[in-house]
C-alpha atoms as a PDB file:
ATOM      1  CA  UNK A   1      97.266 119.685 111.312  1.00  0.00           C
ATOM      2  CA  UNK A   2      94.711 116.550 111.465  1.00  0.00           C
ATOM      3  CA  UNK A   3      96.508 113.376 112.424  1.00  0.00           C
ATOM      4  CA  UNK A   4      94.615 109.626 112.349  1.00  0.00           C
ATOM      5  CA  UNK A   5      93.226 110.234 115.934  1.00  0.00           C
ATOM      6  CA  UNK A   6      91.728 113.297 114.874  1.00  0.00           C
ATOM      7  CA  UNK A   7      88.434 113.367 113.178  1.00  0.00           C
ATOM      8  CA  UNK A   8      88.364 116.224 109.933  1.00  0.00           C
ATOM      9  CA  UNK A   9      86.582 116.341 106.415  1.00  0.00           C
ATOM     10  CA  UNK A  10      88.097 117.808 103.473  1.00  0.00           C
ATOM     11  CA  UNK A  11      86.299 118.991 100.332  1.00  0.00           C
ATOM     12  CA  UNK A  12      88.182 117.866  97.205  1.00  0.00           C
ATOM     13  CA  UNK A  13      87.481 121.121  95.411  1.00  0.00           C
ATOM     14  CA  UNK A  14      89.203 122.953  98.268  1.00  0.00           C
ATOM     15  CA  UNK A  15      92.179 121.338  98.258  1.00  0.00           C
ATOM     16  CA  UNK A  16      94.881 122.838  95.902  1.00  0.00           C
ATOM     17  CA  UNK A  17      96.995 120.492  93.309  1.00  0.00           C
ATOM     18  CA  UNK A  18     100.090 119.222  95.402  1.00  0.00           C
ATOM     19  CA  UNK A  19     103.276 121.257  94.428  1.00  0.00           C
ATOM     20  CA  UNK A  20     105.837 118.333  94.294  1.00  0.00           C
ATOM     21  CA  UNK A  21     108.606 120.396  94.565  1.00  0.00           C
ATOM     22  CA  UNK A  22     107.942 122.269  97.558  1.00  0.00           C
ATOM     23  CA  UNK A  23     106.305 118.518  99.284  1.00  0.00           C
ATOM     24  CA  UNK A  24     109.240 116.081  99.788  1.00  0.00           C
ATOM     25  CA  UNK A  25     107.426 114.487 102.894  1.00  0.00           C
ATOM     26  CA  UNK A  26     103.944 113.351 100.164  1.00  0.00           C
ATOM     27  CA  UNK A  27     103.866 110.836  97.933  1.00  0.00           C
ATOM     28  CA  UNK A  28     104.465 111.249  94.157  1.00  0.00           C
ATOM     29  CA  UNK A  29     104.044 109.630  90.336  1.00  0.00           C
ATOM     30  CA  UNK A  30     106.955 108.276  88.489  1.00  0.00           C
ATOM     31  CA  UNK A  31     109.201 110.153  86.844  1.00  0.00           C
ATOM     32  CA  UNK A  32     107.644 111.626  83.278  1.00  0.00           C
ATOM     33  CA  UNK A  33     104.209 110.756  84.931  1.00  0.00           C
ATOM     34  CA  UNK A  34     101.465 113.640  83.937  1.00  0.00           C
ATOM     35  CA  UNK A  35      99.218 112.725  86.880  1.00  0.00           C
ATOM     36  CA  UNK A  36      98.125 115.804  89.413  1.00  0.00           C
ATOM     37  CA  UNK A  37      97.862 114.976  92.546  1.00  0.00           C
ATOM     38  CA  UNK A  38      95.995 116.575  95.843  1.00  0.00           C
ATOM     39  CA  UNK A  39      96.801 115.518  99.540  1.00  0.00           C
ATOM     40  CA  UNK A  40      93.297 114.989 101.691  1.00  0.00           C
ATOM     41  CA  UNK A  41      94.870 113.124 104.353  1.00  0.00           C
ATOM     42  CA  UNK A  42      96.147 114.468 107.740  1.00  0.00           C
ATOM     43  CA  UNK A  43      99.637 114.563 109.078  1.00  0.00           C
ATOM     44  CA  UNK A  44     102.253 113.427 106.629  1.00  0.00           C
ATOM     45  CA  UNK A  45     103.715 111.067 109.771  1.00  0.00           C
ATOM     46  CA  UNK A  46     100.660 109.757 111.623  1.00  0.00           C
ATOM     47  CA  UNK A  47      98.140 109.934 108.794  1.00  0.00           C
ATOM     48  CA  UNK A  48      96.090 108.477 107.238  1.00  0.00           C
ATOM     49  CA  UNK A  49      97.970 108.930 103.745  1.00  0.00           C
ATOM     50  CA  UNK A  50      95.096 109.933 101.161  1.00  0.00           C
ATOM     51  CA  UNK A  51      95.680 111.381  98.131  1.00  0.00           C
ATOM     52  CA  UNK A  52      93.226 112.504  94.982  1.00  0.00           C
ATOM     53  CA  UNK A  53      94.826 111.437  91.442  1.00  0.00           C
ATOM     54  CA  UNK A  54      93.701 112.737  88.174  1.00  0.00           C
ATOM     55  CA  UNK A  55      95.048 110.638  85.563  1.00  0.00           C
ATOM     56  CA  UNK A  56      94.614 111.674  81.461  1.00  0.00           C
ATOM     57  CA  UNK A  57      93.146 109.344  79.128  1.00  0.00           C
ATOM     58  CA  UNK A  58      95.807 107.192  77.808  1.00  0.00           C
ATOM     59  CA  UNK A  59      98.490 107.875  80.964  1.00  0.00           C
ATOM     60  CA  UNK A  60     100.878 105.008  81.783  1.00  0.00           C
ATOM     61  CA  UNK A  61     101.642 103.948  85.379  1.00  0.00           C
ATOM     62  CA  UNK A  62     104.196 101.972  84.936  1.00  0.00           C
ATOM     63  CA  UNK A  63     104.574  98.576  87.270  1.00  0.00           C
ATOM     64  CA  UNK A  64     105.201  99.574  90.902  1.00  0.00           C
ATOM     65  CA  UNK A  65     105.374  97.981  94.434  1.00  0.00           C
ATOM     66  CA  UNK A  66     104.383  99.729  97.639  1.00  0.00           C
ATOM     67  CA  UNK A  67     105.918  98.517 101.110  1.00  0.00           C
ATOM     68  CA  UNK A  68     102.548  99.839 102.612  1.00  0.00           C
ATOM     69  CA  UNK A  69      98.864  98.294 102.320  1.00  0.00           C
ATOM     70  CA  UNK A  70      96.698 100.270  99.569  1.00  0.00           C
ATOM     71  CA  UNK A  71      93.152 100.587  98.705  1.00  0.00           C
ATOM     72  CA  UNK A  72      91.889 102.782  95.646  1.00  0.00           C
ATOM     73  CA  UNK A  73      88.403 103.873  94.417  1.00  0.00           C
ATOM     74  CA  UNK A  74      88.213 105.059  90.805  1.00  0.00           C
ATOM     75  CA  UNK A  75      85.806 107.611  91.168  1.00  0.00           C
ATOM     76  CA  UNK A  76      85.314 108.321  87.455  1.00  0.00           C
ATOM     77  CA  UNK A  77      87.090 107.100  84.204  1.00  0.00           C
ATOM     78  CA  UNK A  78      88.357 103.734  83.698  1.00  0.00           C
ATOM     79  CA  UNK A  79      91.705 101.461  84.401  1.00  0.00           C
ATOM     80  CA  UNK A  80      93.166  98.613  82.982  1.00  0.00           C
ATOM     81  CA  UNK A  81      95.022  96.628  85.513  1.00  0.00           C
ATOM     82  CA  UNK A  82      97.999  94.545  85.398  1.00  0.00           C
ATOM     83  CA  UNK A  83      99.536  92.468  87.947  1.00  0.00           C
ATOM     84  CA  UNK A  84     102.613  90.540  88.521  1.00  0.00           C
ATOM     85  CA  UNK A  85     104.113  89.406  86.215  1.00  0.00           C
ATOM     86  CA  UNK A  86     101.585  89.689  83.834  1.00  0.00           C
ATOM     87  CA  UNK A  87     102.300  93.685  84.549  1.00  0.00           C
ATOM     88  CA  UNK A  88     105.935  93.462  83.749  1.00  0.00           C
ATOM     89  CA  UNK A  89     105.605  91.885  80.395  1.00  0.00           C
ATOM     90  CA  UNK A  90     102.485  94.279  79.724  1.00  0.00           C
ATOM     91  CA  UNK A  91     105.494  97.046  80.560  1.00  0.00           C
ATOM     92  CA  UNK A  92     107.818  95.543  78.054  1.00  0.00           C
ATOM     93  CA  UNK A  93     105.341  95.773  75.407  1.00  0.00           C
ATOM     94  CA  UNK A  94     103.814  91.842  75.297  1.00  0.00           C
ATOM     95  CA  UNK A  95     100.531  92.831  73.555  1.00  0.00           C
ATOM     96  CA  UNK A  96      99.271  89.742  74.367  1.00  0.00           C
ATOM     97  CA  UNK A  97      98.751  90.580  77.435  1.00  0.00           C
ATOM     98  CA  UNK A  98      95.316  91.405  78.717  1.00  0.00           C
ATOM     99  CA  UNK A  99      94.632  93.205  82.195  1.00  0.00           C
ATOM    100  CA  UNK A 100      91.373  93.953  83.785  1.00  0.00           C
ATOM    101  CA  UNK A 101      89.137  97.250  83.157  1.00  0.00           C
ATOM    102  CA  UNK A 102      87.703  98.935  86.216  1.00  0.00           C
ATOM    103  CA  UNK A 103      85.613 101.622  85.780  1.00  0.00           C
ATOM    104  CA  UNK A 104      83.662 104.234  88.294  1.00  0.00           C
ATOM    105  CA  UNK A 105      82.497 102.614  91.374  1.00  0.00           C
ATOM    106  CA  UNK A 106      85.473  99.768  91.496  1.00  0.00           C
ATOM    107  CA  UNK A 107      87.111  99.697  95.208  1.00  0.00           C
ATOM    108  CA  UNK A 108      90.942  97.562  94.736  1.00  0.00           C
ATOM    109  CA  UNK A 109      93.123  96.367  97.530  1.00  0.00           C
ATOM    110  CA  UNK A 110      96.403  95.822  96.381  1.00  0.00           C
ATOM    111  CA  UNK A 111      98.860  94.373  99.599  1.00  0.00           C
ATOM    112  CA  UNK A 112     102.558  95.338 100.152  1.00  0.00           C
ATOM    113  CA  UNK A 113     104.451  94.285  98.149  1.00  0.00           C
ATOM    114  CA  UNK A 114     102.542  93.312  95.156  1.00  0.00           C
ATOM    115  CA  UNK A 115     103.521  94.753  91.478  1.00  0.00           C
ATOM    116  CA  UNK A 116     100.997  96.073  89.249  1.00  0.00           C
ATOM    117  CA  UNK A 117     101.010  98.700  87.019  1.00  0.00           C
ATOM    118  CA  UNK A 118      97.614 100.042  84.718  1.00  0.00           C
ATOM    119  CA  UNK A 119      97.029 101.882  81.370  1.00  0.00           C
ATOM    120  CA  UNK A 120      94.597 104.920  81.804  1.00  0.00           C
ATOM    121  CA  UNK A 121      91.401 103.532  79.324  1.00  0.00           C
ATOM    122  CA  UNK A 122      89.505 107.116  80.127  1.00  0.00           C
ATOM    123  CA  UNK A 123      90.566 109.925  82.384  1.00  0.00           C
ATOM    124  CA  UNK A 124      90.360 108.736  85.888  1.00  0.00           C
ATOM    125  CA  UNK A 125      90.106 110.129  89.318  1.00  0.00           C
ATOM    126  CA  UNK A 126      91.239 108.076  91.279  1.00  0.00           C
ATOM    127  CA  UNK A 127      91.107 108.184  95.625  1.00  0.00           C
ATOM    128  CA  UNK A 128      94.300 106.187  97.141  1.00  0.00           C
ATOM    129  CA  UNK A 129      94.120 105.352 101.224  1.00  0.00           C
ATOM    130  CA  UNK A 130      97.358 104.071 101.973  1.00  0.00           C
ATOM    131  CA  UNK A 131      97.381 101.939 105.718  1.00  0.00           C
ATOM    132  CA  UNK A 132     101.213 103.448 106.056  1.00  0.00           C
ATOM    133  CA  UNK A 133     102.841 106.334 104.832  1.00  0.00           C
ATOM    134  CA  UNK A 134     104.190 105.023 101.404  1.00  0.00           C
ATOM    135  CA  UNK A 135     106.628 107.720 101.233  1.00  0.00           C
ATOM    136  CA  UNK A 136     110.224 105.994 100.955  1.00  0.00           C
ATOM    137  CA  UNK A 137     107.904 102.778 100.583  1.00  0.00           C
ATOM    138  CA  UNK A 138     107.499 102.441  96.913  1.00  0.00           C
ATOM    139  CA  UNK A 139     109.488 100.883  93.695  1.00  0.00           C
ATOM    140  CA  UNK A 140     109.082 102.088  90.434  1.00  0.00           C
ATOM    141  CA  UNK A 141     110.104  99.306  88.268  1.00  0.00           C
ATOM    142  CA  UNK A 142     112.160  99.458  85.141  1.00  0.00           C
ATOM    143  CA  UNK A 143     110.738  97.692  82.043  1.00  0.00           C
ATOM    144  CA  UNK A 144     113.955  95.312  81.540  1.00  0.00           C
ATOM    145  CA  UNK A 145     114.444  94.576  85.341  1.00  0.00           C
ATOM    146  CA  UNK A 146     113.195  91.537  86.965  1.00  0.00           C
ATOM    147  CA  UNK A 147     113.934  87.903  87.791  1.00  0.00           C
ATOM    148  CA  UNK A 148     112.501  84.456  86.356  1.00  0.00           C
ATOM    149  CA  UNK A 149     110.188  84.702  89.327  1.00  0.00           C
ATOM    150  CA  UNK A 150     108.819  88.162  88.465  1.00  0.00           C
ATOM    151  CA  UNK A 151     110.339  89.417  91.437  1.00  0.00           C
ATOM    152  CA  UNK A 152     111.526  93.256  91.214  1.00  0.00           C
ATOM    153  CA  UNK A 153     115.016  94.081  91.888  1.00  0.00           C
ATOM    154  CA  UNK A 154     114.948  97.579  93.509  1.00  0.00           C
END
């Protein structure tokens, strides 16, 4: 298996759709999430952690952190983004609330630690290259749990 020393190409149409089940040791969506996911990375402990997302039109993901450094292309569809706070009132159903739309062609880098969560505007495919394996390394956040600060309570 490739590991982040090694130098190997994958071809996304080769890869099959990660069986969740049977892959404890990849990353996955929330729970109730519809999102299909494909590992192009190399070894699931040295890396680099890259995974292909296809998202439906209208799809949810929820506000999240990760404990490891992310960056993420949308390759095709569009996003709306929402971060911080701003995210976990979005989650709690503040219409008010405006994110940003990203469409084909945006690049994000989203530090540890930072919550955000988007709506799915059109279907997306989406590349995430995570800097650490964020297996273990995430927090799904509940809509009703947070501080006055914004600050998630695992």
């Amino acid at each position: 298996m490739a590991s982040a020393s090694d130098v190997f190409f994958k071809q996304i149409d080769e890869v099959p759709w990660l069986d969740l089940a049977a892959s404890p040791d990849k990353a996955r969506p929330a729970r109730g999430s519809s999102a299909r996911i494909k590992w192009m990375g190399g070894d699931s402990d040295t890396g680099p952690w890259v995974y292909y997302i296809e998202h439906p039109a209208d799809a949810i993901v929820r506000p999240h952190k990760h404990n490891a450094r992310r960056v993420e292309y949308v390759l095709d569809g569009e996003i709306e983004f929402y971060q911080g706070d701003d995210a976990l009132a979005w989650h709690r159903g503040d219409t008010t609330i405006e994110g940003t739309r990203h469409g084909a062609g945006t690049v994000s880098w989203v530090p540890p630690g930072t919550v955000y969560g988007y709506r799915i505007v059109r279907a997306s495919k989406l590349l995430h290259v995570f800097f650490e394996n964020p297996v273990g390394r995430t927090t799904h956040i509940a809509a009703e749990t947070s501080t006055a600060e914004g600050e998630v309570q695992p």
